[in-house]
Protein backbone atom coordinates (compact mmCIF):
# COMPACT_ATOMS: atom_id res chain seq x y z
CA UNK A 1 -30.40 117.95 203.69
CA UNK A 2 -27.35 118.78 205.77
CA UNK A 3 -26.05 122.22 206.47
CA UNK A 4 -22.50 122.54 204.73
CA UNK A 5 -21.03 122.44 208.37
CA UNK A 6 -21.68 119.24 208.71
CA UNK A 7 -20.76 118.07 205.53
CA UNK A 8 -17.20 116.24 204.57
CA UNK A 9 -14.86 119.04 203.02
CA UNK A 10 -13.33 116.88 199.97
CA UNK A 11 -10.58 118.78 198.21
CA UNK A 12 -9.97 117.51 194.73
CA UNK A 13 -6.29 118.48 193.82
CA UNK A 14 -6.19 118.56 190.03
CA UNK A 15 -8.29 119.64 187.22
CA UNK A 16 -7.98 117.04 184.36
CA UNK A 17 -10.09 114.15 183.74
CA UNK A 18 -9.43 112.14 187.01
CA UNK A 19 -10.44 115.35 189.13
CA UNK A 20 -13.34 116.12 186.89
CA UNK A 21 -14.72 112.99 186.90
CA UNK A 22 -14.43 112.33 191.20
CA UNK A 23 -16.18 115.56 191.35
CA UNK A 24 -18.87 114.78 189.56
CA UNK A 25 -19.15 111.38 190.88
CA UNK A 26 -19.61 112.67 194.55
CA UNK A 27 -22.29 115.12 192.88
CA UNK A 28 -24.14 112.21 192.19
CA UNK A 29 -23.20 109.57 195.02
CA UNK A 30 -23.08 112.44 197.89
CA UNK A 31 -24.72 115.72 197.16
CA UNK A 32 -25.84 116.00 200.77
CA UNK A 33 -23.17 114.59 202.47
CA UNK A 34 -19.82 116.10 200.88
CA UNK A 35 -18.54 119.72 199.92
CA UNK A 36 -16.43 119.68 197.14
CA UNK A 37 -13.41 121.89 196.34
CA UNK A 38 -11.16 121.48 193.37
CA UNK A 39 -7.91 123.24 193.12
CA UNK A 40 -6.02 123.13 189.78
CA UNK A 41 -3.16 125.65 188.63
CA UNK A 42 -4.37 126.00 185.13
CA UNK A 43 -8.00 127.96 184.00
CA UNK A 44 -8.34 125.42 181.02
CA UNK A 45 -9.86 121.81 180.47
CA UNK A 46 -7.89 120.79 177.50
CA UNK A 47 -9.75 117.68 175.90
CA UNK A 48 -6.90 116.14 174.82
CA UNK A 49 -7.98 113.05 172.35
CA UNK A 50 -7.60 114.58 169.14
CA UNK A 51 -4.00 115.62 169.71
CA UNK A 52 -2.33 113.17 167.39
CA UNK A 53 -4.68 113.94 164.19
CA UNK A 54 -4.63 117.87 164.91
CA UNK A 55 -1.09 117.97 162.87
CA UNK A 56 -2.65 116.30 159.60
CA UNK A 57 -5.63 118.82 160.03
CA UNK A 58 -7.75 116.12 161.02
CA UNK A 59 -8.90 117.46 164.04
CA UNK A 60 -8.59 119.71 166.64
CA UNK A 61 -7.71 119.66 170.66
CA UNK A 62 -10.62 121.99 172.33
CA UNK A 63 -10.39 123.97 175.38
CA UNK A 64 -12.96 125.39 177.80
CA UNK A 65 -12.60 127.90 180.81
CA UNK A 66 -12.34 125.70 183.81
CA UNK A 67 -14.18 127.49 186.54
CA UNK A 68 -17.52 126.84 184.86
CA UNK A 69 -16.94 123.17 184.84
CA UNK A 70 -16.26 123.13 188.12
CA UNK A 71 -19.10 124.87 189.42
CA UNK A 72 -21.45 122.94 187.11
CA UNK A 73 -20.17 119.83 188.46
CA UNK A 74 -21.18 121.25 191.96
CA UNK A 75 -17.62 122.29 193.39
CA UNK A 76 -16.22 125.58 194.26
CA UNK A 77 -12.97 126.25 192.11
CA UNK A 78 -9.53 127.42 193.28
CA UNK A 79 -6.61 128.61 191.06
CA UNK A 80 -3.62 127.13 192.94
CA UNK A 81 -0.88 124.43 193.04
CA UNK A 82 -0.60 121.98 195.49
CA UNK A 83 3.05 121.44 196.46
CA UNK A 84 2.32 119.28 199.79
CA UNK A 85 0.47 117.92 202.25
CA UNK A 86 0.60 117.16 206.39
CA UNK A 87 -1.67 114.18 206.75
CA UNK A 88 -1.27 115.06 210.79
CA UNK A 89 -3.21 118.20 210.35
CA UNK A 90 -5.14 117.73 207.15
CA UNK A 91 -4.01 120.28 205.12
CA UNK A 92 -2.27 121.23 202.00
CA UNK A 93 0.12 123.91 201.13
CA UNK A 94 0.15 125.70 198.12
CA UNK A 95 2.51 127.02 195.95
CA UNK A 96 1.79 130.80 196.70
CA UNK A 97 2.20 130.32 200.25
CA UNK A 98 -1.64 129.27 201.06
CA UNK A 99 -2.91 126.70 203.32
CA UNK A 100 -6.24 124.86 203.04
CA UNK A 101 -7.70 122.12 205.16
CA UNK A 102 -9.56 119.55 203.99
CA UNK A 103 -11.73 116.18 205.79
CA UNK A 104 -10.90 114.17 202.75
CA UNK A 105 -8.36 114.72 199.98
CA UNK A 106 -8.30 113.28 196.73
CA UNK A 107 -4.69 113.50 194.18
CA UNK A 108 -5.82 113.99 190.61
CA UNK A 109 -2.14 115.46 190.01
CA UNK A 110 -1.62 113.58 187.03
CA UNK A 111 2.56 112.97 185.81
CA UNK A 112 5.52 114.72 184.16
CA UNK A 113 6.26 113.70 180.73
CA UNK A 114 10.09 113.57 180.02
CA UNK A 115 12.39 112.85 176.79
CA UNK A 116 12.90 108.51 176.55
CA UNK A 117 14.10 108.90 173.52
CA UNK A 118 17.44 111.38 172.99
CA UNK A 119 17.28 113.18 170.30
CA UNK A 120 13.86 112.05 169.06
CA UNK A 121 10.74 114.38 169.09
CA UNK A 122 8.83 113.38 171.37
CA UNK A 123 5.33 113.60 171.38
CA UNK A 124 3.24 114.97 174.53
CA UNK A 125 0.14 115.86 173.43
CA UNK A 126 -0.90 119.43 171.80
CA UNK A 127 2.11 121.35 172.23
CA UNK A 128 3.71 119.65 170.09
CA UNK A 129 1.84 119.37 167.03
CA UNK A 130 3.78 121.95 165.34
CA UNK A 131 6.80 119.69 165.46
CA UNK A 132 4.92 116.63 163.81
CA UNK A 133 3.23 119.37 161.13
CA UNK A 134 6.88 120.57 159.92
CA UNK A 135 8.35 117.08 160.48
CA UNK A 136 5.51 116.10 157.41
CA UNK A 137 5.95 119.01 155.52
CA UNK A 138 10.12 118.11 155.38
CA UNK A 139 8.25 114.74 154.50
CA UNK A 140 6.17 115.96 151.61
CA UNK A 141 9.15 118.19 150.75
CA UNK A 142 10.72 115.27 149.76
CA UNK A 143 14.14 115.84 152.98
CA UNK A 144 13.18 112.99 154.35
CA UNK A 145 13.94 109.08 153.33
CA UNK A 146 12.27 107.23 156.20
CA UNK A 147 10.57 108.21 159.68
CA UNK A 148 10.58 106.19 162.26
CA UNK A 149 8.18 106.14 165.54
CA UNK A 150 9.60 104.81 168.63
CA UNK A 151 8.10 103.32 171.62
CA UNK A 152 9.95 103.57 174.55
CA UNK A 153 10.86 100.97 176.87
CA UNK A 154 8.91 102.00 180.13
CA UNK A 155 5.96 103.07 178.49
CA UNK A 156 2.47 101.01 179.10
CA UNK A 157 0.18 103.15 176.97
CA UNK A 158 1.39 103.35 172.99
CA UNK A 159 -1.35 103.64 171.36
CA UNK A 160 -1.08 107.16 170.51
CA UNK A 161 2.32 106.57 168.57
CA UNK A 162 0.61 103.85 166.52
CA UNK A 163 -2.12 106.37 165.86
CA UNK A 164 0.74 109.13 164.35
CA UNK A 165 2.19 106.39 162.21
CA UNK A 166 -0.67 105.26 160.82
CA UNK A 167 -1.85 109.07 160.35
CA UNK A 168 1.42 109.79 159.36
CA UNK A 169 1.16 106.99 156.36
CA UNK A 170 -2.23 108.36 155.13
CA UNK A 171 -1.00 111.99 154.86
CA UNK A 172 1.68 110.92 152.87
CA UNK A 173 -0.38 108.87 150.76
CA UNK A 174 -3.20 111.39 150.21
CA UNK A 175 -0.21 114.21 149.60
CA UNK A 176 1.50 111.22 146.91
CA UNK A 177 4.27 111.77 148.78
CA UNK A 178 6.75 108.53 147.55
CA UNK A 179 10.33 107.29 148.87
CA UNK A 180 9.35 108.54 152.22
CA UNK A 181 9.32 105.19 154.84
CA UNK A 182 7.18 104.99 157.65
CA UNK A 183 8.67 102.71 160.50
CA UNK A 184 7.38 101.82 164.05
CA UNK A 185 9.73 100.00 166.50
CA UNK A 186 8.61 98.60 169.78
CA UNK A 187 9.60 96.65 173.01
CA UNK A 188 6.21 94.49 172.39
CA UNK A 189 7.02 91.44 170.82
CA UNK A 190 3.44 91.97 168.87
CA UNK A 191 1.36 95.15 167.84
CA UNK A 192 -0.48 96.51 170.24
CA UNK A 193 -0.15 93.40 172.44
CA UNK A 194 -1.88 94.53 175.62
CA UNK A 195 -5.19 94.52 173.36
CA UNK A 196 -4.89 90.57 172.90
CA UNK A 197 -4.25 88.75 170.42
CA UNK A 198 -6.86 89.10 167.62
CA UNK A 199 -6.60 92.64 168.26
CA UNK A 200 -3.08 92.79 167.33
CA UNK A 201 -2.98 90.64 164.53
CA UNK A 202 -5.50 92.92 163.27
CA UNK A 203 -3.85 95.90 163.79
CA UNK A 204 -0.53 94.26 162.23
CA UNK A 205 -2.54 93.91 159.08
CA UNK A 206 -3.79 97.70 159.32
CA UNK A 207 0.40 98.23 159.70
CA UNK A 208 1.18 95.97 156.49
CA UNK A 209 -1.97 97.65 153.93
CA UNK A 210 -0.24 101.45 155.30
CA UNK A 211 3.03 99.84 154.32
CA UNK A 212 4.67 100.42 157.60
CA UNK A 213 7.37 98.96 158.49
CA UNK A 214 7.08 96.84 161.98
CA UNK A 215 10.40 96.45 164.02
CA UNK A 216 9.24 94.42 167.20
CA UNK A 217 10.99 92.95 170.45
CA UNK A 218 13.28 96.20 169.92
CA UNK A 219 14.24 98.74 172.65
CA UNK A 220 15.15 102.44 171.20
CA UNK A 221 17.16 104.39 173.40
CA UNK A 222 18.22 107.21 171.11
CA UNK A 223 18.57 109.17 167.34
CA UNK A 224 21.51 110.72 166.15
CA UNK A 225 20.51 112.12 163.46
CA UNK A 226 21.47 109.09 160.92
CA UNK A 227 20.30 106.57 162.94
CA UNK A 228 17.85 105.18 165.86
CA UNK A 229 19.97 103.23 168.35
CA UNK A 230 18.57 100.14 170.08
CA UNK A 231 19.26 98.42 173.32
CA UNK A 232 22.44 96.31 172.84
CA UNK A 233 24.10 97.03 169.42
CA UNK A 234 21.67 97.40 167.01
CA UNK A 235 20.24 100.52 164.79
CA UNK A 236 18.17 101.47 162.72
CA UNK A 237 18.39 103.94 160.01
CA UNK A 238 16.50 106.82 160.38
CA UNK A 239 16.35 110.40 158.94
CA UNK A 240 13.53 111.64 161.79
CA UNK A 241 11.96 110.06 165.02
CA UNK A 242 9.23 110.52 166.63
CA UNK A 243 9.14 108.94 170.32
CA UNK A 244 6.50 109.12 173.26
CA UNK A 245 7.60 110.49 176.76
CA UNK A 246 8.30 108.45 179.57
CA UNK A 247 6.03 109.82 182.69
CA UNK A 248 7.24 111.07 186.54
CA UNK A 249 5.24 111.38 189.52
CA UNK A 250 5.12 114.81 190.90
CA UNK A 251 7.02 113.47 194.41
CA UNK A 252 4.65 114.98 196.28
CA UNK A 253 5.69 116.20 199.85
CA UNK A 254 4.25 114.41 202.91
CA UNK A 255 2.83 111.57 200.76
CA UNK A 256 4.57 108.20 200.00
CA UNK A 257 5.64 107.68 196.75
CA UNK A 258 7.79 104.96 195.38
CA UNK A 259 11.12 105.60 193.07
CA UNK A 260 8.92 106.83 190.29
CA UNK A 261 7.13 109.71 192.19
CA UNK A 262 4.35 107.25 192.09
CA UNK A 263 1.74 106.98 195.05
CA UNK A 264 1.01 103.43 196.03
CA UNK A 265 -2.88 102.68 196.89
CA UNK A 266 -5.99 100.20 197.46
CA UNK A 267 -8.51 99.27 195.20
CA UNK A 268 -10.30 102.45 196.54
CA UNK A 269 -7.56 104.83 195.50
CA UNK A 270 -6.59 105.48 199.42
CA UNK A 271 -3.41 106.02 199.49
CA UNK A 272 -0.79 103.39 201.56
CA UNK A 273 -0.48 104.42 205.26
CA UNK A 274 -2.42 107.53 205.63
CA UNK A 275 -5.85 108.05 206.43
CA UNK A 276 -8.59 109.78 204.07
CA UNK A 277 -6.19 110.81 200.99
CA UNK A 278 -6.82 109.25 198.23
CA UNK A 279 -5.24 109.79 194.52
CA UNK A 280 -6.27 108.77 191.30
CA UNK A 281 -5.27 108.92 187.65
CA UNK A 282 -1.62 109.05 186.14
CA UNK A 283 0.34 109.72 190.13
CA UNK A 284 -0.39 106.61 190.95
CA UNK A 285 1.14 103.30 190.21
CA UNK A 286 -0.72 101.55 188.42
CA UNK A 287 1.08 100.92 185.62
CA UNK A 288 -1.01 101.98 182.16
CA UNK A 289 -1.71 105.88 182.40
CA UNK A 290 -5.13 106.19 180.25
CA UNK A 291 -8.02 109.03 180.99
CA UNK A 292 -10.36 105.94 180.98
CA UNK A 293 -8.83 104.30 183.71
CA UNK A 294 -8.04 107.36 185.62
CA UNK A 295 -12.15 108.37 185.32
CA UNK A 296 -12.88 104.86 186.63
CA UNK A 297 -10.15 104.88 189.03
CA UNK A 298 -11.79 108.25 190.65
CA UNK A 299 -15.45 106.74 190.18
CA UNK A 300 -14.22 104.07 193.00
CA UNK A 301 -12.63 106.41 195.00
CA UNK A 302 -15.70 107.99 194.46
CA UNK A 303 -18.01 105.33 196.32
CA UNK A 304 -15.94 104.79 199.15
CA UNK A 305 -15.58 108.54 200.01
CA UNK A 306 -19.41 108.67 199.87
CA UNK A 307 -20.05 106.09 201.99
CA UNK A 308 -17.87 106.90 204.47
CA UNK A 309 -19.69 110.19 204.52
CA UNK A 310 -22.97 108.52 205.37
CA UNK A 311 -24.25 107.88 202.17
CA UNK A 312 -26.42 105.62 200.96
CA UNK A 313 -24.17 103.75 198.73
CA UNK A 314 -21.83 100.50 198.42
CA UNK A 315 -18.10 101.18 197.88
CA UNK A 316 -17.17 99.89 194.75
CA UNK A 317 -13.76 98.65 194.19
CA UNK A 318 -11.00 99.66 190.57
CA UNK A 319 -11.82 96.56 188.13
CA UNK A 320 -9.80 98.09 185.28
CA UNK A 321 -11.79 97.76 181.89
CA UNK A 322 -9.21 98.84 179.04
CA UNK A 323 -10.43 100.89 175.87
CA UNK A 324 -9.24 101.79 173.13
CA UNK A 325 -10.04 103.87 170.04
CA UNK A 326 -7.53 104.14 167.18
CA UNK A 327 -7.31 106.52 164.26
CA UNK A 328 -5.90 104.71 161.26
CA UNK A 329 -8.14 105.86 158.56
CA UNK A 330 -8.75 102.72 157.81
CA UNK A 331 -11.81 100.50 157.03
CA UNK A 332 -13.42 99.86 160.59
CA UNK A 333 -12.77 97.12 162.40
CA UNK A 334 -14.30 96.34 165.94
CA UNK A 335 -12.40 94.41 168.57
CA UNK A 336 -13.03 93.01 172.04
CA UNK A 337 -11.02 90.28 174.32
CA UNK A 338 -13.58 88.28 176.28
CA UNK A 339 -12.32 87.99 179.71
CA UNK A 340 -10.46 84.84 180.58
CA UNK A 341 -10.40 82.82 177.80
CA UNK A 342 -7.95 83.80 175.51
CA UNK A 343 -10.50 84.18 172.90
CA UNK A 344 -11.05 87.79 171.09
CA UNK A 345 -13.90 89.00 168.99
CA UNK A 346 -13.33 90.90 165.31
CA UNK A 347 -15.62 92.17 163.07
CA UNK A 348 -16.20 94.72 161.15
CA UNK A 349 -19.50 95.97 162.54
CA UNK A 350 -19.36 97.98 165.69
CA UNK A 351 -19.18 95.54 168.83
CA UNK A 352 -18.78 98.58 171.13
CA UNK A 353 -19.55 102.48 170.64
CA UNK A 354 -18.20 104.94 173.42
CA UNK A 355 -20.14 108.47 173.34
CA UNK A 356 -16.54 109.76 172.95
CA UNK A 357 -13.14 109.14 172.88
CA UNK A 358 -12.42 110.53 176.49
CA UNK A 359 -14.56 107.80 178.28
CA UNK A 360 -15.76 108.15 181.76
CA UNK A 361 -19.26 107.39 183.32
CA UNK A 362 -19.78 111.08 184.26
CA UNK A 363 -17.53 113.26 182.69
CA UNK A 364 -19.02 112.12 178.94
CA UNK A 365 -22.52 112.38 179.20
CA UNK A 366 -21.51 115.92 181.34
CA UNK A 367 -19.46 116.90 178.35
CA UNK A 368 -22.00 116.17 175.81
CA UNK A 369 -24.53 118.29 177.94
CA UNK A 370 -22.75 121.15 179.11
CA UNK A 371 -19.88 121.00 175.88
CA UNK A 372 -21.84 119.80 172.99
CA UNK A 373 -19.36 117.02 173.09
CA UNK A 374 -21.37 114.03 172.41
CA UNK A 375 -19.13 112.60 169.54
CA UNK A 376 -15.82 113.97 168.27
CA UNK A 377 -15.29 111.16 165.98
CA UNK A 378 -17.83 109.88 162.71
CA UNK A 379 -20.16 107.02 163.55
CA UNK A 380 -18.06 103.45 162.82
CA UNK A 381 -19.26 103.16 159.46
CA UNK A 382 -17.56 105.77 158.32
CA UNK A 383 -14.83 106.86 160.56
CA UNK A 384 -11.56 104.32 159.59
CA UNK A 385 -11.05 103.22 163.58
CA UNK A 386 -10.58 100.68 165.79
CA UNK A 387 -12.64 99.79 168.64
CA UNK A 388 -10.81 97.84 171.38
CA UNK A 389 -12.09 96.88 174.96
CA UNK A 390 -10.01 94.57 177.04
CA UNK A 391 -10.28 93.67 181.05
CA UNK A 392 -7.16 94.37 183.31
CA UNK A 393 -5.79 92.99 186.26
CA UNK A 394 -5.02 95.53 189.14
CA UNK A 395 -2.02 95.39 188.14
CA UNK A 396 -2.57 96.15 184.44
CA UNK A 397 -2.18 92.92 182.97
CA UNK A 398 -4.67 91.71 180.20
CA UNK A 399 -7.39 89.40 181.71
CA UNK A 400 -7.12 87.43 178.26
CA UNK A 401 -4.96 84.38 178.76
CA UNK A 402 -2.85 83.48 175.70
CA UNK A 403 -4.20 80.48 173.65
């Protein structure tokens, strides 16, 4: 075993799933040959996947202190924002003024969520819960006529706003809550398209039993208050929206970044023209932000930082592997696109079964040891979801070809 002198000082900047999951990958790839450090300005790990059912009581978003994580994973821990970097002299700078050097660097910064949708509410993840549970009690209240979720333009990952309408449906339902119209408008010309094609016929017919109303090939741009304007001249009527955030890279100092804030990289995760930084996860720019890919993004980064520190293991290269689980409520169904033929598998017994909705090859077994986390969600023949797992291109395309 080496003596930490000699090993590779890695500095993981970031503590959500992408920075969780690299550190625990080099714990397993590397434990000789690497030192890890993670530096994250918040104390919390928020598991995040039951943010859109925690409004209809459904569920809850959990929270645990992050330094023990960290050091169970087999890093040290530093509270501390990273606001740039000099490549020249390896080292980062820190919000408070500190400096800290590092051999290799990994980004786990993750984005900025920002209103798409004027006007709308617009749904980031746990803070704003509240909003959605008074927007249903207006709802059940009987203020309301129809509600409308939006799907912006620029955004790759909507899944989570088909979730709320769908949840959003079954609590009125269950409440007998009637003349209240649930509506979902979206840029995709069908449901849930990047999923294939049997999966989103499927999940159009989950749309039609809910009654929901489907408004495709539309772009919203923003609510007034009567109505949800469209790209062009359209509108639709609307007494409440509910919209997801477009997403900014945090234009990180002394690192290249496109337009976006976005970091260009390899199939490693090193980043474009500088030498041992790599970043994973939502700052870079690949195109569908998703904790799954960002835990498989950092598992390849991952390989090729342990190898290059001598150990005994074969760089592995980002083959994106899309999945999905959606809340509807529903009565399960189970789909999967097989790769390059255009053909997709349904059926109502379980074709795939992660151990939990935030999947990643370390982090979820870790969380199910360390958290108890082993299954948020009911087995498949009871739980009302959706199982979806679809192959990507690097540059987030389906690998399905249409038929």
């Amino acid at each position: 075993m080496a003596e930490n002198g000699q090993r590779r000082r890695v500095v993981i900047a970031g503590g959500g799933v992408a920075g969780l999951e690299t550190a625990l990958a080099l714990q397993a790839l590397a434990p000789e040959q690497v030192a890890v450090e993670l530096i994250a300005p918040e104390r919390e790990f928020t598991y995040r996947p039951l943010a859109v059912s925690e409004p209809f009581l459904a569920g809850e978003v959990r929270r645990f202190p992050l330094t023990p994580l960290v050091l169970r994973a087999g890093a040290e821990f530093r509270i501390g924002a990273v606001c740039g970097v000099d490549p020249g002299r390896k080292r980062i700078e820190l919000e408070d003024g500190a400096e800290v050097d590092y051999d290799v660097l990994v980004l786990a910064l993750g984005a900025e969520p920002r209103e798409a949708v004027s006007g709308a509410i617009t749904f980031r993840g746990p803070q704003d819960g509240p909003a959605i549970a008074s927007l249903l009690s207006r709802a059940t209240a009987g203020e309301l006529r129809r509600i409308v979720f939006a799907v912006p333009t620029a955004i790759t990952w909507p899944l989570p706003l088909y979730e709320l309408a769908l949840l959003t449906a079954e609590y009125l339902a269950d409440n007998v809550t009637r003349g209240v119209e649930v509506a979902l408008a979206t840029p995709e010309d069908r449901p849930l398209a990047l999923f294939g094609p049997a999966a989103s016929d499927a999940i159009r017919e989950l749309l039609e039993i809910r009654g929901i109303a489907l408004f495709a090939g539309v772009a919203p741009t923003g609510w007034d208050g009567l109505v949800l304007r469209l790209a062009g001249a359209e509108e639709i009527a609307a007494d409440a929206v509910v919209a997801l955030p477009a997403l900014d890279g945090p234009f990180l100092a002394g690192v290249p970044h496109d337009h976006g804030g976005f970091v260009p990289t390899d199939a490693y995760g090193r980043v474009t023209g500088l030498t041992d930084v790599f970043a994973v996860g939502d700052l870079t720019q690949f195109p569908i932000k998703q904790g799954g890919l960002a835990a498989q993004q950092a598992d390849a980064a991952a390989t090729a930082i342990a190898a290059d520190a001598g150990a005994p293991v074969e760089p592995t290269a980002f083959r994106p592997v899309l999945r999905g689980l959606l809340l509807t409520g529903m009565a399960p169904r189970f789909l999967r696109s097989e790769t390059g033929t255009g053909a997709s598998i349904v059926d109502t017994e379980p074709l795939w079964w992660p151990p939990a909705k935030i999947v990643g090859r370390h982090l979820a077994p870790f969380l199910a040891e360390h958290l108890g986390l082993s299954d948020d969600h009911p087995r498949p023949e009871t739980s009302g979801n959706v199982q979806v797992e679809v192959e990507l291109d690097p540059q987030g395309h389906p690998a399905w070809s249409p038929v």
